[in-house]
N, C-alpha and C. Protein backbone atom coordinates (compact mmCIF):
# COMPACT_ATOMS: atom_id res chain seq x y z
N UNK A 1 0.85 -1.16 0.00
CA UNK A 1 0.00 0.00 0.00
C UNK A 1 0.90 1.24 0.00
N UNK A 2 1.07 2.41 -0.72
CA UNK A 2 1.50 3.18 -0.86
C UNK A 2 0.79 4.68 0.09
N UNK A 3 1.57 5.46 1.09
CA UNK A 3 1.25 6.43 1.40
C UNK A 3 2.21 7.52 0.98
N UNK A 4 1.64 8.44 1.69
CA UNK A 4 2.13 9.87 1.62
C UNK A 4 2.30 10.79 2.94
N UNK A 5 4.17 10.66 3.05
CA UNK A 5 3.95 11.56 4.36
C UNK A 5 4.83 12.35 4.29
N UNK A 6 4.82 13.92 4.26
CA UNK A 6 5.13 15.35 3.85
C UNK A 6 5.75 15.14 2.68
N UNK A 7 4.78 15.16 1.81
CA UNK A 7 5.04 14.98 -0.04
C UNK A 7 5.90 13.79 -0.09
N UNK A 8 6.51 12.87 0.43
CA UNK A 8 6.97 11.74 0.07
C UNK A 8 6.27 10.61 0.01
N UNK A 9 6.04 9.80 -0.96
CA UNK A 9 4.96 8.63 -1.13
C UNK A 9 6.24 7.90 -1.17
N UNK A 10 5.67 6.48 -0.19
CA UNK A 10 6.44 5.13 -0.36
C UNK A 10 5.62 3.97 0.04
N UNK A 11 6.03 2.50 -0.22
CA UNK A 11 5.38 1.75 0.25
C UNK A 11 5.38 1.29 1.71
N UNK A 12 4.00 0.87 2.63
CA UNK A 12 4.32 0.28 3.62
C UNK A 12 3.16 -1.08 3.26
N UNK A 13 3.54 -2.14 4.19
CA UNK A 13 2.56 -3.38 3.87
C UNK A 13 1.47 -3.54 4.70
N UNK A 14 0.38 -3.78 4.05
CA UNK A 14 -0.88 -3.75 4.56
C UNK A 14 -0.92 -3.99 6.18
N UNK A 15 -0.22 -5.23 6.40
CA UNK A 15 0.11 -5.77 7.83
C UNK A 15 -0.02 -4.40 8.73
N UNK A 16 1.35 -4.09 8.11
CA UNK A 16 1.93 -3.00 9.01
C UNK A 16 0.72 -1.67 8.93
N UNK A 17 0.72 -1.67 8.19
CA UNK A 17 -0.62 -0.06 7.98
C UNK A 17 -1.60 -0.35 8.85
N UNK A 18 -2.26 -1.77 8.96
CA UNK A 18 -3.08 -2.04 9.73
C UNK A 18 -2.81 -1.42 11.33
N UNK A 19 -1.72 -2.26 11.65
CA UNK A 19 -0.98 -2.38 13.31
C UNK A 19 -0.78 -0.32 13.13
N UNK A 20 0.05 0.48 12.63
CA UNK A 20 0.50 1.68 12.75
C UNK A 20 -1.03 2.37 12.57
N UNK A 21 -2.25 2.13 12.41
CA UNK A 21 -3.36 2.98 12.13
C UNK A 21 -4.03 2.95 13.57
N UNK A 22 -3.97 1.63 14.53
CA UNK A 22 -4.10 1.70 15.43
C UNK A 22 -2.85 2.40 16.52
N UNK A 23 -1.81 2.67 16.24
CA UNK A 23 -1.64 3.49 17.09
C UNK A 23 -1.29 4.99 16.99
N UNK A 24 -1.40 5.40 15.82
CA UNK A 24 -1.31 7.31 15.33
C UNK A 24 -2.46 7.50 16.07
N UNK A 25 -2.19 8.98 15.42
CA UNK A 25 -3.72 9.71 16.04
C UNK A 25 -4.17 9.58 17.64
N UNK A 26 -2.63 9.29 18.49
CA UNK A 26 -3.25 9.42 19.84
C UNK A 26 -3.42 8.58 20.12
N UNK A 27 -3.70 7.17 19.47
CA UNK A 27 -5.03 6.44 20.15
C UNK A 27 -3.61 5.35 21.41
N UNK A 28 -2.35 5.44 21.13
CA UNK A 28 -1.49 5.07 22.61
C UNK A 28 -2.09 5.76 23.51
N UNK A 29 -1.90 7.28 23.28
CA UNK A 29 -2.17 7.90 25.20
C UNK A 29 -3.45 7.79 25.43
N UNK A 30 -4.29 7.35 24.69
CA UNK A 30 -5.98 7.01 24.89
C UNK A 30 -5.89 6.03 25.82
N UNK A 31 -5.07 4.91 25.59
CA UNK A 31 -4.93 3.66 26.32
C UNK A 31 -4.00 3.95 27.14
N UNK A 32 -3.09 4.63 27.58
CA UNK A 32 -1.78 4.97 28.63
C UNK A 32 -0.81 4.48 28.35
N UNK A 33 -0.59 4.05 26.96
CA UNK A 33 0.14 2.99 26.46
C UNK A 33 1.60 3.26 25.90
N UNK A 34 2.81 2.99 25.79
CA UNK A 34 4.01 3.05 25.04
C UNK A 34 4.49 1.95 24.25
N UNK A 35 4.92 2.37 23.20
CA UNK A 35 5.38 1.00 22.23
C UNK A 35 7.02 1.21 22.08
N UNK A 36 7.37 -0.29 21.95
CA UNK A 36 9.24 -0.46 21.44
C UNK A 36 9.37 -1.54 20.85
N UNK A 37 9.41 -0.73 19.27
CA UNK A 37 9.96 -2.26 18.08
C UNK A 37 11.24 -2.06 17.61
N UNK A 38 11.94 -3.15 17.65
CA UNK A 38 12.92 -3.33 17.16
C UNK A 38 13.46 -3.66 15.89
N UNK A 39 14.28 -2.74 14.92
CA UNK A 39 13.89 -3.55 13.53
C UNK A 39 16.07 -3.82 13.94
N UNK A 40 16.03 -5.51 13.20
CA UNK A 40 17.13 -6.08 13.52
C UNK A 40 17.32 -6.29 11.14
N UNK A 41 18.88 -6.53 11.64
CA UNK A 41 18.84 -7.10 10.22
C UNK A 41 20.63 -7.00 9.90
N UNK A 42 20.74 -7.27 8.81
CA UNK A 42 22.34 -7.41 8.36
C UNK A 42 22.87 -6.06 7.52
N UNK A 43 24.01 -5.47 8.36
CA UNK A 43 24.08 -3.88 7.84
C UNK A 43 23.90 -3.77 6.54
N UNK A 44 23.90 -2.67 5.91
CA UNK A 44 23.45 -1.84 4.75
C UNK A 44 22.50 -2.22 3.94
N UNK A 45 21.17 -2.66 4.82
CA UNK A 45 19.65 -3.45 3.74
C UNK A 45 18.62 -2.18 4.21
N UNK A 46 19.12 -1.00 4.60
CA UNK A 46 18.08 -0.21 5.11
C UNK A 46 17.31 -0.15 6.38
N UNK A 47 17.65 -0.47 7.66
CA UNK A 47 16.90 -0.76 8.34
C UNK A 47 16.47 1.00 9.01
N UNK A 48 17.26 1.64 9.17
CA UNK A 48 17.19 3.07 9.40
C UNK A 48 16.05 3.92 8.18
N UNK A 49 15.91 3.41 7.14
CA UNK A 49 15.44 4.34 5.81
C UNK A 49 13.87 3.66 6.89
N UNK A 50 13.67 2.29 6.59
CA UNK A 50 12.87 1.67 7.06
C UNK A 50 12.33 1.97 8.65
N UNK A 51 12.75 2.46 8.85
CA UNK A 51 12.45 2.56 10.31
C UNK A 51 12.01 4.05 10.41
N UNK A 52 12.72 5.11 9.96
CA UNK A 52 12.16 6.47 9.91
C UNK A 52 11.10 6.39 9.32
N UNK A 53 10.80 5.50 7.99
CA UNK A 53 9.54 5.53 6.96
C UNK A 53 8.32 5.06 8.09
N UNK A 54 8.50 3.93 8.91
CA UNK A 54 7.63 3.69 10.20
C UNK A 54 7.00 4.54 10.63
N UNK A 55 8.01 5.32 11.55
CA UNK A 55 7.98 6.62 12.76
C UNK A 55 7.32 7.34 11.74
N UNK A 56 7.28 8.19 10.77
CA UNK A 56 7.01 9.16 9.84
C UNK A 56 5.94 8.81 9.61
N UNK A 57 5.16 8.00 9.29
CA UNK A 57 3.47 7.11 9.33
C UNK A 57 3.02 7.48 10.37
N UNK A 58 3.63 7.08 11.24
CA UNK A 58 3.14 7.00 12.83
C UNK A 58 2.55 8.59 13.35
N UNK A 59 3.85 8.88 12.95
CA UNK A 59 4.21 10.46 13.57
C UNK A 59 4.80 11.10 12.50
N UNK A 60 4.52 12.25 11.86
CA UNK A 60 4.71 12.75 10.36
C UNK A 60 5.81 14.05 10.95
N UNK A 61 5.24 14.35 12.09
CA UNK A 61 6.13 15.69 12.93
C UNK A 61 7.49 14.91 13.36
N UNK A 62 8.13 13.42 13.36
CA UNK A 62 9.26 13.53 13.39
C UNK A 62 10.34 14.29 12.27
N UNK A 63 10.27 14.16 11.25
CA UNK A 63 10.54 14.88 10.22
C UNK A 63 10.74 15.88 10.65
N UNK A 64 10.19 16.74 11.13
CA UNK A 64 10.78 18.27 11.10
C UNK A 64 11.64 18.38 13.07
N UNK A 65 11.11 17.44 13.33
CA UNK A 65 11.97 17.18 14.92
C UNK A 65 13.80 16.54 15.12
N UNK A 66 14.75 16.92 14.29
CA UNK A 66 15.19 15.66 14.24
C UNK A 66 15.83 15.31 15.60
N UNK A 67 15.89 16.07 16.67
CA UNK A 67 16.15 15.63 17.92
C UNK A 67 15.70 14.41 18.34
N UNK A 68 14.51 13.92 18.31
CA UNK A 68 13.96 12.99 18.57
C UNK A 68 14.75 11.36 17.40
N UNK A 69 15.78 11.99 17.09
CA UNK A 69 16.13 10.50 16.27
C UNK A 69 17.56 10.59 16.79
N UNK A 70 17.70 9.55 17.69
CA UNK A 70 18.93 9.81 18.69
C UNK A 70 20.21 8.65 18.32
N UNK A 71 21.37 8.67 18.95
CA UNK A 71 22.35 7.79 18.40
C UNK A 71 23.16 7.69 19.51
N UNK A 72 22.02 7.81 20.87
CA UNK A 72 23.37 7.52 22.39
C UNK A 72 21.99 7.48 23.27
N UNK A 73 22.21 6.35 24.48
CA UNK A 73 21.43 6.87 25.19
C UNK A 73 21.00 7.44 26.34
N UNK A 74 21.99 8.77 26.54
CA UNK A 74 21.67 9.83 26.96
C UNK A 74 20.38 10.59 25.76
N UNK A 75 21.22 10.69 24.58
CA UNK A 75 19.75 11.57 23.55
C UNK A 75 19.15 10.46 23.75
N UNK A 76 18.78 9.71 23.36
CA UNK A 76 17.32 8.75 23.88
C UNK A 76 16.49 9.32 25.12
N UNK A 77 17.20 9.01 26.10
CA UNK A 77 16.68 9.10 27.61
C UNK A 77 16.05 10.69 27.72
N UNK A 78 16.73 11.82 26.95
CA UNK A 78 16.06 13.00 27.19
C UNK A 78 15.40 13.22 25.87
N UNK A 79 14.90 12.80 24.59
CA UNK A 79 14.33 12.48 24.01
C UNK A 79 12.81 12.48 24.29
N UNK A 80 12.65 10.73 25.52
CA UNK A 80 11.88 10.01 25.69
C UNK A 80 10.98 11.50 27.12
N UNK A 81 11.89 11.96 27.73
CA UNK A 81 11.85 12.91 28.50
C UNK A 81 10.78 14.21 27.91
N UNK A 82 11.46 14.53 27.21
CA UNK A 82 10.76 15.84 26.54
C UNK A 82 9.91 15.80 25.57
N UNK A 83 9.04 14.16 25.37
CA UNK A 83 8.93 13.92 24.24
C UNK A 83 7.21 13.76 24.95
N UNK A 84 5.88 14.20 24.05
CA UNK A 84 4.85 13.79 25.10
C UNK A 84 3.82 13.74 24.03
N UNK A 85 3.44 12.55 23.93
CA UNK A 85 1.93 12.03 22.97
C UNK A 85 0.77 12.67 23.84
N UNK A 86 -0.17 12.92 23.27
CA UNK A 86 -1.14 13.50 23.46
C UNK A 86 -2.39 12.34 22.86
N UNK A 87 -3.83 13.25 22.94
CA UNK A 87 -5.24 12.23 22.82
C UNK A 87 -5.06 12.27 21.12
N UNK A 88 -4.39 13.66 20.76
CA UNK A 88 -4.62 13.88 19.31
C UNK A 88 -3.41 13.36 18.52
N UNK A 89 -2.51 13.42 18.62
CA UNK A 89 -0.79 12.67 17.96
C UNK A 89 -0.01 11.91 18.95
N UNK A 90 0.42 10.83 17.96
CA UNK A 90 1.57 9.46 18.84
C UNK A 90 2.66 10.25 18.22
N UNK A 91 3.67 10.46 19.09
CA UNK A 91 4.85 10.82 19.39
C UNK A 91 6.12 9.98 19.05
N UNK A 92 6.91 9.59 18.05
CA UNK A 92 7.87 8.73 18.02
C UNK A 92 9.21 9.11 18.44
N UNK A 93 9.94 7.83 18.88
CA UNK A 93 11.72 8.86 18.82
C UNK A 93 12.05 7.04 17.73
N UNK A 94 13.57 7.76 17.73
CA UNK A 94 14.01 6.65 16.97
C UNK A 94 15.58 6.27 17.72
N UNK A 95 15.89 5.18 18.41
CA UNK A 95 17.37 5.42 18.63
C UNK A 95 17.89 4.40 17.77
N UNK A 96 18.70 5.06 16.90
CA UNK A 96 19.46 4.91 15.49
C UNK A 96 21.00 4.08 16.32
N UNK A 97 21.19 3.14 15.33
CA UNK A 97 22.16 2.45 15.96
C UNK A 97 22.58 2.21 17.53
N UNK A 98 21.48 1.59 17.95
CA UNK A 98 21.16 1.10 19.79
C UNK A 98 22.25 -0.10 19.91
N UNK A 99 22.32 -1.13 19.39
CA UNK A 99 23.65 -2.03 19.27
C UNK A 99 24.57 -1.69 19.99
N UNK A 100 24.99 -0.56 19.20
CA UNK A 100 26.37 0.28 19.46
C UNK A 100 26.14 0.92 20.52
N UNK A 101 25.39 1.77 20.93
CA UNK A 101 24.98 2.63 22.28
C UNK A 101 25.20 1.56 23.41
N UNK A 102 24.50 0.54 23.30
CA UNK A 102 24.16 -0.37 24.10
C UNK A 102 24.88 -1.48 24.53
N UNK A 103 25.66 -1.55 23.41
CA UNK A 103 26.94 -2.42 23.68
C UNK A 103 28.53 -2.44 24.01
N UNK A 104 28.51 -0.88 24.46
CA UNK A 104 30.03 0.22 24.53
C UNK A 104 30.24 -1.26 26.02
N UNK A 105 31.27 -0.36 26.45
CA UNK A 105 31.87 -0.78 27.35
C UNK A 105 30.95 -0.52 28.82
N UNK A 106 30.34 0.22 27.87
CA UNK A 106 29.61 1.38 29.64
C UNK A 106 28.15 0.76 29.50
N UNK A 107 28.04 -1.24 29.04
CA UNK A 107 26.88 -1.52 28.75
C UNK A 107 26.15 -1.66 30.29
N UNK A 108 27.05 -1.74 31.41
CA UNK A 108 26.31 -1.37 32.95
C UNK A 108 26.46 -0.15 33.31
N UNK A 109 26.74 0.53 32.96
CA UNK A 109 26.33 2.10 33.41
C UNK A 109 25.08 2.06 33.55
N UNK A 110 24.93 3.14 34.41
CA UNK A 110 23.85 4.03 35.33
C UNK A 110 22.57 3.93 34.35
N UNK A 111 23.36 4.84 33.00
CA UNK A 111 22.22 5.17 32.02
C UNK A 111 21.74 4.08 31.11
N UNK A 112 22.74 3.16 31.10
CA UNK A 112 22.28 1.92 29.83
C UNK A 112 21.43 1.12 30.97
N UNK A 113 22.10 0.78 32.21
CA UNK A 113 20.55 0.25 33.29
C UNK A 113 19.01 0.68 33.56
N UNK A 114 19.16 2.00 33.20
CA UNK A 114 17.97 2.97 33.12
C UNK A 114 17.21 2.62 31.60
């Protein structure tokens, strides 16, 4: 199925359009709810193009946010912080290469325990 989000049309699969229609438009903080998917895969097949194209469905205002697409997680953690869905828009962040964040040396630190 092909959409359109801020003049860019691409494909997403029905599956998925289904699952992401239930949660835009608010309808998480309707329920009190937070979501965390993980897209896994073998470097350079897109999983980042793919994953913003997600969030951007979801939430069309990441696009012009790019704070909210983080690559440590400290920006995650204040991200997730300053970041607040409402009845009317679901709110996405994206943390872009978590592996790596998550797998430093400092994978028991304070903040990667948090």
């Amino acid at each position: 199925m092909v959409v359109t989000v801020g003049g860019t049309s691409y494909y997403i699969n029905k599956k998925n359009k289904a699952i992401w229609d239930k949660l835009k438009d608010g309808h998480l903080a309707k329920k009190d709810e937070d979501r965390v998917y993980v897209v896994d895969g073998r470097e350079r097949t897109g999983k980042s193009v793919w994953a913003l194209q997600q969030a951007a469905y979801i939430d069309p205002t990441i696009i012009d946010d790019l704070s909210r697409i983080t690559f440590s997680p400290e920006e995650t953690l204040k991200a997730i912080r300053d970041t607040e869905s409402d009845k009317n828009k679901t709110k996405a962040i994206i943390f872009d290469e978590a592996f790596r964040g998550l797998s430093s040396k400092g994978a028991l630190s304070k903040v990667n325990k948090t």
